[in-house]
Protein backbone atom coordinates (compact mmCIF):
# COMPACT_ATOMS: atom_id res chain seq x y z
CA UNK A 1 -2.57 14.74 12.13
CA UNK A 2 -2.21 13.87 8.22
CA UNK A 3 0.91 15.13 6.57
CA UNK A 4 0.26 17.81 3.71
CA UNK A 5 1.50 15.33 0.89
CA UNK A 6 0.35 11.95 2.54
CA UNK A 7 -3.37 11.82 2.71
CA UNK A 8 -4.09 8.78 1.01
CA UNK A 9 -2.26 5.31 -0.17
CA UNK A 10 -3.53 2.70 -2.75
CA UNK A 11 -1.32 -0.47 -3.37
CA UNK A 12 -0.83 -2.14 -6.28
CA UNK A 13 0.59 -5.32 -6.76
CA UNK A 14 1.38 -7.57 -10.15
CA UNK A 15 -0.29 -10.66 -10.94
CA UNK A 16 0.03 -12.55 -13.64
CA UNK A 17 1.41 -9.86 -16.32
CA UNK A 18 -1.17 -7.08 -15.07
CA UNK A 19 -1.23 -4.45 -12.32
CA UNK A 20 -3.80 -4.91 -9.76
CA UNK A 21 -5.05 -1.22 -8.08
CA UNK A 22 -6.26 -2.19 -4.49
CA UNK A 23 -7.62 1.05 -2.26
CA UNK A 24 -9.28 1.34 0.24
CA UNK A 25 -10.63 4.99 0.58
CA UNK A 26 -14.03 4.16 1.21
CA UNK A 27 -14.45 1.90 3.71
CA UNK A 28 -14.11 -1.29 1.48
CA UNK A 29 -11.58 -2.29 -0.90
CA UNK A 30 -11.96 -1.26 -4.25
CA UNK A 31 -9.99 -3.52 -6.80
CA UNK A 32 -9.32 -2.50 -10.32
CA UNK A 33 -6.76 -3.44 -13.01
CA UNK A 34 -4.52 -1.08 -14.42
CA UNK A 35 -4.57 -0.48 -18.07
CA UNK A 36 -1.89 -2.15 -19.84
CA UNK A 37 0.77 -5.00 -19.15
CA UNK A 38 2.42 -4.75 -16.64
CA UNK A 39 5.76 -5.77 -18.76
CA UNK A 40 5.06 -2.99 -21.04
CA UNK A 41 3.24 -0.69 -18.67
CA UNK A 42 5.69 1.75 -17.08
CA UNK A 43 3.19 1.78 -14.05
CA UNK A 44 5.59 4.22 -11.29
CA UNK A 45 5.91 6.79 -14.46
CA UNK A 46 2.07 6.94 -14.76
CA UNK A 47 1.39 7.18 -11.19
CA UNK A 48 3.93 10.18 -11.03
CA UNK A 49 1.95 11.73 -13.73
CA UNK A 50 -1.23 11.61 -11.59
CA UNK A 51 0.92 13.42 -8.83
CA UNK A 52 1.31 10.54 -6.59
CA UNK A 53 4.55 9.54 -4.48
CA UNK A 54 5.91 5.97 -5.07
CA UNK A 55 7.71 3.58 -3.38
CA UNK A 56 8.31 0.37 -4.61
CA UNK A 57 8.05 -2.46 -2.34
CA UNK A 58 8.10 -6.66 -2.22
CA UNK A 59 6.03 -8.38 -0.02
CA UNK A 60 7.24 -9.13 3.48
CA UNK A 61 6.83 -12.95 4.53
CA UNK A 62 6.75 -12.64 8.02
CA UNK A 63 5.72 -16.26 9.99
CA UNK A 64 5.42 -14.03 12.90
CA UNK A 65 3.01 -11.75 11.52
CA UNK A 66 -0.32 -11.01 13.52
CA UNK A 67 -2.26 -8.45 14.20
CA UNK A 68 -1.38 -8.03 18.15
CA UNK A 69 -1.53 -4.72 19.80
CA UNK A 70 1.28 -5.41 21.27
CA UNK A 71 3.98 -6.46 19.12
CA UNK A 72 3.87 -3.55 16.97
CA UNK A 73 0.77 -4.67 14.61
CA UNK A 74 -1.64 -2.24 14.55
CA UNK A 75 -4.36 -2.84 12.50
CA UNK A 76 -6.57 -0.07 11.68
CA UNK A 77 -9.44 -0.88 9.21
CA UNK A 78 -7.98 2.15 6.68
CA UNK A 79 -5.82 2.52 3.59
CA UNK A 80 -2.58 1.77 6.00
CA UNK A 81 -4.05 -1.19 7.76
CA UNK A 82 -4.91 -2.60 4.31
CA UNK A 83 -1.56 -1.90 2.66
CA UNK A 84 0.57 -3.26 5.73
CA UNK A 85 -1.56 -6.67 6.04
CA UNK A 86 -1.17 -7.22 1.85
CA UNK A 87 2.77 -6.31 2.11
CA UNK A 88 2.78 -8.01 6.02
CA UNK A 89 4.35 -5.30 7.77
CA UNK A 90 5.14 -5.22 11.49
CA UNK A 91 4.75 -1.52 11.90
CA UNK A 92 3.22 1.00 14.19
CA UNK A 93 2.24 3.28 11.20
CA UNK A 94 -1.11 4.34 11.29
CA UNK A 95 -1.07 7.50 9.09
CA UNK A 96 0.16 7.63 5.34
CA UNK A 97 3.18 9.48 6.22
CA UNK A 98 3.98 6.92 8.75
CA UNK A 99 3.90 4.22 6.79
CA UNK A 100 6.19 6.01 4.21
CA UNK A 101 8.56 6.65 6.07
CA UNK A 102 8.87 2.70 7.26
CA UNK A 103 8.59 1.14 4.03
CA UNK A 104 10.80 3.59 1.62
């Protein structure tokens, strides 16, 4: 069901000059900051280095967000479901790959 590249996504969001790492491959969200600034931290370069895909991303505000079945807000308690509530996605996506392809 996973695709071969898309197993797993983290989020990371700035706040306040610093990157914020927020994943959720456990079963609860694990938040940590990422070293350096984020003004002087080239932050898509050092993912890339780990081997990760990218896609840079602002946060949606959506007044009509929800999480109803039926209008297309699925919310599965997984790394997708967490990174579409934080960016406030209306999507179907329930797989990595899935939620790549919306958001890219």
């Amino acid at each position: 069901m996973l695709h071969e590249d898309f197993k797993h996504v983290v989020i990371a969001v700035e706040d306040r000059g610093n990157w914020v790492e927020i994943d959720y491959a456990v079963g609860v969200p694990i938040v940590r900051m990422i070293p350096g600034e984020a003004g002087d931290f080239d932050l898509k370069s050092w993912y890339h280095e780990q081997g990760y895909i990218t896609v840079e991303r602002k946060q949606e505000i959506n007044k009509q967000f929800n999480f109803n079945l039926f209008r297309g807000n699925i919310f599965v308690a997984n790394c997708v479901g967490l990174v579409k509530a934080i960016l406030g996605l209306n999507s179907w996506a329930v797989t990595p790959y899935q939620l790549y392809k919306r958001i890219r």
